[in-house]
N, C-alpha and C. Protein backbone atom coordinates (compact mmCIF):
# COMPACT_ATOMS: atom_id res chain seq x y z
N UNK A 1 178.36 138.42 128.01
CA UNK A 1 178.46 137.00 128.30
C UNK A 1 178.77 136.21 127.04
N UNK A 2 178.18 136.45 126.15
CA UNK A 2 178.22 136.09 124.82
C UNK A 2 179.62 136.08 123.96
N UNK A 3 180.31 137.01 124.41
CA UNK A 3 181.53 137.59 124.05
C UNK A 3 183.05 136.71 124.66
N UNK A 4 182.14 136.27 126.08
CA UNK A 4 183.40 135.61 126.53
C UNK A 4 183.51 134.66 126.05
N UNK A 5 182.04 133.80 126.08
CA UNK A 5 182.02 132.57 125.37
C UNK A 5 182.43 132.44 124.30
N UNK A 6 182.60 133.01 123.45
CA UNK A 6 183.31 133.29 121.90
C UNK A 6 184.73 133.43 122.10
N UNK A 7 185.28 133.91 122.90
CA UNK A 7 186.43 134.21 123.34
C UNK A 7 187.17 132.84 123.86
N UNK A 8 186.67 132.47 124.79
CA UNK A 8 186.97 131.00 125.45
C UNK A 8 186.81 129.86 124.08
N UNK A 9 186.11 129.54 123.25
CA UNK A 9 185.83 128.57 122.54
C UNK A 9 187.04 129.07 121.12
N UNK A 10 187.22 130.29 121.30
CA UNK A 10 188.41 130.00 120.35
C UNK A 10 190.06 130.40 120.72
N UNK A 11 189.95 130.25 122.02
CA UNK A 11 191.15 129.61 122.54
C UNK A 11 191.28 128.45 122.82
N UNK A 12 190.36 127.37 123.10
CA UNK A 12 190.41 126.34 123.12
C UNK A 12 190.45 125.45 121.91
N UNK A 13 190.20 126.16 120.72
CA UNK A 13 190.38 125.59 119.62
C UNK A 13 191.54 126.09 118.98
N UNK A 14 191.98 126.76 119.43
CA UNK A 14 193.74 127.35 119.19
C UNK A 14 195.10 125.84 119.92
N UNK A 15 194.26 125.65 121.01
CA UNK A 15 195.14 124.69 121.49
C UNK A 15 195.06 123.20 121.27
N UNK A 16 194.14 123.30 120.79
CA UNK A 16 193.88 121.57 120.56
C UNK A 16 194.70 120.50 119.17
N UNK A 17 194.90 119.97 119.49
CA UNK A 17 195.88 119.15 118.59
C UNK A 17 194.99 118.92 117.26
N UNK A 18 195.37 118.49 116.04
CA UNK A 18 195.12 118.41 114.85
C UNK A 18 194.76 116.71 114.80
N UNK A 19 193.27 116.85 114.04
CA UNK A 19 192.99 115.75 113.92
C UNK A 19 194.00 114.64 113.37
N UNK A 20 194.05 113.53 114.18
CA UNK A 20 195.14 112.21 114.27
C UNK A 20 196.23 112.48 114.88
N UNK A 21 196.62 113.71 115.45
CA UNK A 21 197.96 113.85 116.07
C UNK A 21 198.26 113.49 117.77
N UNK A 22 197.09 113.14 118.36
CA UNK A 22 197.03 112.13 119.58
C UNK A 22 197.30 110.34 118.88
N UNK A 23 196.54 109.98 117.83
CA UNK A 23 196.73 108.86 117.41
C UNK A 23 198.54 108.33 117.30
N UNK A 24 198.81 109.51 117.13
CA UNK A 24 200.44 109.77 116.09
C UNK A 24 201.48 109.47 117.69
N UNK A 25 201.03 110.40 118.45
CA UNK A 25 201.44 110.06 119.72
C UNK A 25 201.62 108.77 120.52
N UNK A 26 200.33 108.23 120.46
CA UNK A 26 200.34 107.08 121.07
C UNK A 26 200.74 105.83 120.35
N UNK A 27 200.74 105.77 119.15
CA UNK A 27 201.18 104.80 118.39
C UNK A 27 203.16 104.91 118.45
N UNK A 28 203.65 106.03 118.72
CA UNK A 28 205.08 105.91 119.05
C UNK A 28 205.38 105.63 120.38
N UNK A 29 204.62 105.94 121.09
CA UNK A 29 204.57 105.18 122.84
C UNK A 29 204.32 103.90 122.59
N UNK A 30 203.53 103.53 121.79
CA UNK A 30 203.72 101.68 121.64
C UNK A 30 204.89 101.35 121.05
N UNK A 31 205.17 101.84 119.87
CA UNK A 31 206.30 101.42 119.13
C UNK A 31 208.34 101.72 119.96
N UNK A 32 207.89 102.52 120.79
CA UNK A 32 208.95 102.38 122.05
C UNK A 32 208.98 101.59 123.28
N UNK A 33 207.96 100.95 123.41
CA UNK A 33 207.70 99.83 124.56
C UNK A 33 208.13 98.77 123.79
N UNK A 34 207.59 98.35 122.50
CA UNK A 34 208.17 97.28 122.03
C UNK A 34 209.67 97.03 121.39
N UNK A 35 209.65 98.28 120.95
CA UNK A 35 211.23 98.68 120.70
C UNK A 35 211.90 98.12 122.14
N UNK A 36 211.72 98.88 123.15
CA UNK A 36 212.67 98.31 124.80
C UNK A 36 212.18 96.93 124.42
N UNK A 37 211.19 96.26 124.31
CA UNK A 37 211.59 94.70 125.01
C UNK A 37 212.08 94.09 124.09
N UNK A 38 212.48 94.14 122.64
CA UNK A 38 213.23 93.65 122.03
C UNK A 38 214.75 93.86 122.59
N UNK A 39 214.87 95.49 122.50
CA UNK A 39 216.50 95.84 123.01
C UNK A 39 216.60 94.89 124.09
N UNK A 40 215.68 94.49 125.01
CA UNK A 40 215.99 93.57 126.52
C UNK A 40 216.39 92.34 126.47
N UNK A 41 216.05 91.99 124.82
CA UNK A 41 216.14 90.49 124.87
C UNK A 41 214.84 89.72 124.28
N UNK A 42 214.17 90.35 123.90
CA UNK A 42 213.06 89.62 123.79
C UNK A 42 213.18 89.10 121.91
N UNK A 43 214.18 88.68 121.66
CA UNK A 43 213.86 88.48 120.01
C UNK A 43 213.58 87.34 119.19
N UNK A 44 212.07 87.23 119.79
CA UNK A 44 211.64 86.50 119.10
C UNK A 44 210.90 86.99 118.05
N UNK A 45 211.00 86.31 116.80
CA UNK A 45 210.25 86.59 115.43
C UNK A 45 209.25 87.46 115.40
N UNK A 46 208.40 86.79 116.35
CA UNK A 46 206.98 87.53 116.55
C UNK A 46 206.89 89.20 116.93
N UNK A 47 207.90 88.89 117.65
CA UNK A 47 208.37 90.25 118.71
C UNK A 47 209.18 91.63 117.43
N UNK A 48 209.63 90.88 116.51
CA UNK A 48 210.23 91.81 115.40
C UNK A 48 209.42 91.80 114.58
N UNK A 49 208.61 91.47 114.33
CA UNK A 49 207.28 91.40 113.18
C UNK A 49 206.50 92.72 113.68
N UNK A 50 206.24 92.66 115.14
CA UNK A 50 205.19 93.42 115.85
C UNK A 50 206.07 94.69 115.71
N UNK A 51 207.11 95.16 115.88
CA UNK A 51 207.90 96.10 116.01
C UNK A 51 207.64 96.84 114.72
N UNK A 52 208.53 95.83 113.28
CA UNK A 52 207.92 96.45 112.19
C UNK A 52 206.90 96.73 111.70
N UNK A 53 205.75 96.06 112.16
CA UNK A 53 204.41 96.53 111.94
C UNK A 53 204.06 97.51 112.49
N UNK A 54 204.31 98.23 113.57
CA UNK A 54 204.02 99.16 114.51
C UNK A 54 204.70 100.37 113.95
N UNK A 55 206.45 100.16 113.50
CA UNK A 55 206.93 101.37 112.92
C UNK A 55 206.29 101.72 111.73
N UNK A 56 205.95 101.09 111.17
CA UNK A 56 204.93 101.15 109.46
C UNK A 56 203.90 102.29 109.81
N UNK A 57 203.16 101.56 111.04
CA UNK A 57 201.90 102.32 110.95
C UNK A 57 202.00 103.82 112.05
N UNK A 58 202.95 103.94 112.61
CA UNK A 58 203.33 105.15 112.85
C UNK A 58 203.57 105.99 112.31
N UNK A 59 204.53 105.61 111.21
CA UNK A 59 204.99 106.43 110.29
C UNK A 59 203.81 106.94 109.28
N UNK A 60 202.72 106.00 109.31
CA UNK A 60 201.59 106.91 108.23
C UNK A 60 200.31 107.68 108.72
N UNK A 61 200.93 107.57 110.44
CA UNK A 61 200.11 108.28 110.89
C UNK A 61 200.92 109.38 111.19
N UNK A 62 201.86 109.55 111.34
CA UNK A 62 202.34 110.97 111.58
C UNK A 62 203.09 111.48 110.74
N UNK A 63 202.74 111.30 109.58
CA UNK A 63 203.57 111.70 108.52
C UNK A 63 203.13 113.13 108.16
N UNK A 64 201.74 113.43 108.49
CA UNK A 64 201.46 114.68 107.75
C UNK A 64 201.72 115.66 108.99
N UNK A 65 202.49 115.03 110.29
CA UNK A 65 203.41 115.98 111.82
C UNK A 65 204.84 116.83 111.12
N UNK A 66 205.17 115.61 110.35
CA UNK A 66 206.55 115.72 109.92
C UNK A 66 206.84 117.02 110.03
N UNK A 67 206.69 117.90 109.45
CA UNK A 67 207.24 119.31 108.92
C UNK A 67 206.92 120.70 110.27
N UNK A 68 206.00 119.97 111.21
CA UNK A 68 205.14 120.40 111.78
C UNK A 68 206.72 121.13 112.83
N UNK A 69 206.65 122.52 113.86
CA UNK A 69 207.67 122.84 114.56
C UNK A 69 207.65 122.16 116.35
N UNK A 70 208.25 122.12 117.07
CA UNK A 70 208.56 121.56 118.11
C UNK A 70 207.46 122.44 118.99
N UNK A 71 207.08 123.78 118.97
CA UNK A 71 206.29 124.55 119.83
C UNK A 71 205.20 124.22 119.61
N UNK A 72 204.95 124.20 118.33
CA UNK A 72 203.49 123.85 118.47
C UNK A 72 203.13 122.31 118.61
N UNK A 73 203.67 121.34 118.34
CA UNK A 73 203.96 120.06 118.74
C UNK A 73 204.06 119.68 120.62
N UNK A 74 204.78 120.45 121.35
CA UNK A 74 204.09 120.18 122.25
C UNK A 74 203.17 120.81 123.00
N UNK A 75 202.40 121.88 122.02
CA UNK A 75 201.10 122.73 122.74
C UNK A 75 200.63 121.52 122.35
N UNK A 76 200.51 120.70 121.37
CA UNK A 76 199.33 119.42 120.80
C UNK A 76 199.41 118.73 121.86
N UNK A 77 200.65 118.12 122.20
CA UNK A 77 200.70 116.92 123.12
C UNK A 77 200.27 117.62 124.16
N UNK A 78 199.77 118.76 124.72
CA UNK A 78 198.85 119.26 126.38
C UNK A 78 197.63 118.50 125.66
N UNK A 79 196.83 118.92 124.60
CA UNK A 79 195.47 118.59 124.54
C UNK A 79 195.38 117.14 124.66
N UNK A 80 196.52 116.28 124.48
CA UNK A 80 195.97 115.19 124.21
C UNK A 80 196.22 114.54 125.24
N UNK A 81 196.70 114.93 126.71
CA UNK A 81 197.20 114.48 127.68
C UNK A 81 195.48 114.83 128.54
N UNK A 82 195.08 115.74 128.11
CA UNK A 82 193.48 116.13 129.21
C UNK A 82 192.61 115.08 128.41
């Protein structure tokens, strides 16, 4: 019994995304919503301020993804979807 449980807990820690790399995720899902409502028309000042502020802080959150490969990138994005 003991064995499985050991077994199970480090497959589940095989799949789980790297601390901040859900953050990294969702901060480019914002920064593409606001991206579209500018592309729509929306350009007001405020609206391009928020944009560049948003690409800023994306970029320093997923900066340490960068190098990271596409397979294991979207085994991350399963964990962070449960």
């Amino acid at each position: 019994m003991k064995k499985i449980l050991f077994v199970s807990l480090i497959l589940v820690g095989c799949n789980s995304a790297p601390e901040g790399f859900c953050d990294c995720l969702e901060k480019g899902e914002q920064l593409n919503s606001i991206t579209n409502e500018v592309l729509s028309g929306d350009l007001s000042n405020a609206k391009k301020d928020q944009m560049l502020k948003t690409r800023e802080e994306k970029k320093k959150l997923c900066a340490p993804f960068e190098n990271a490969n596409g397979g294991e990138m979207r085994e991350w994005k399963k964990s962070c979807e449960d």
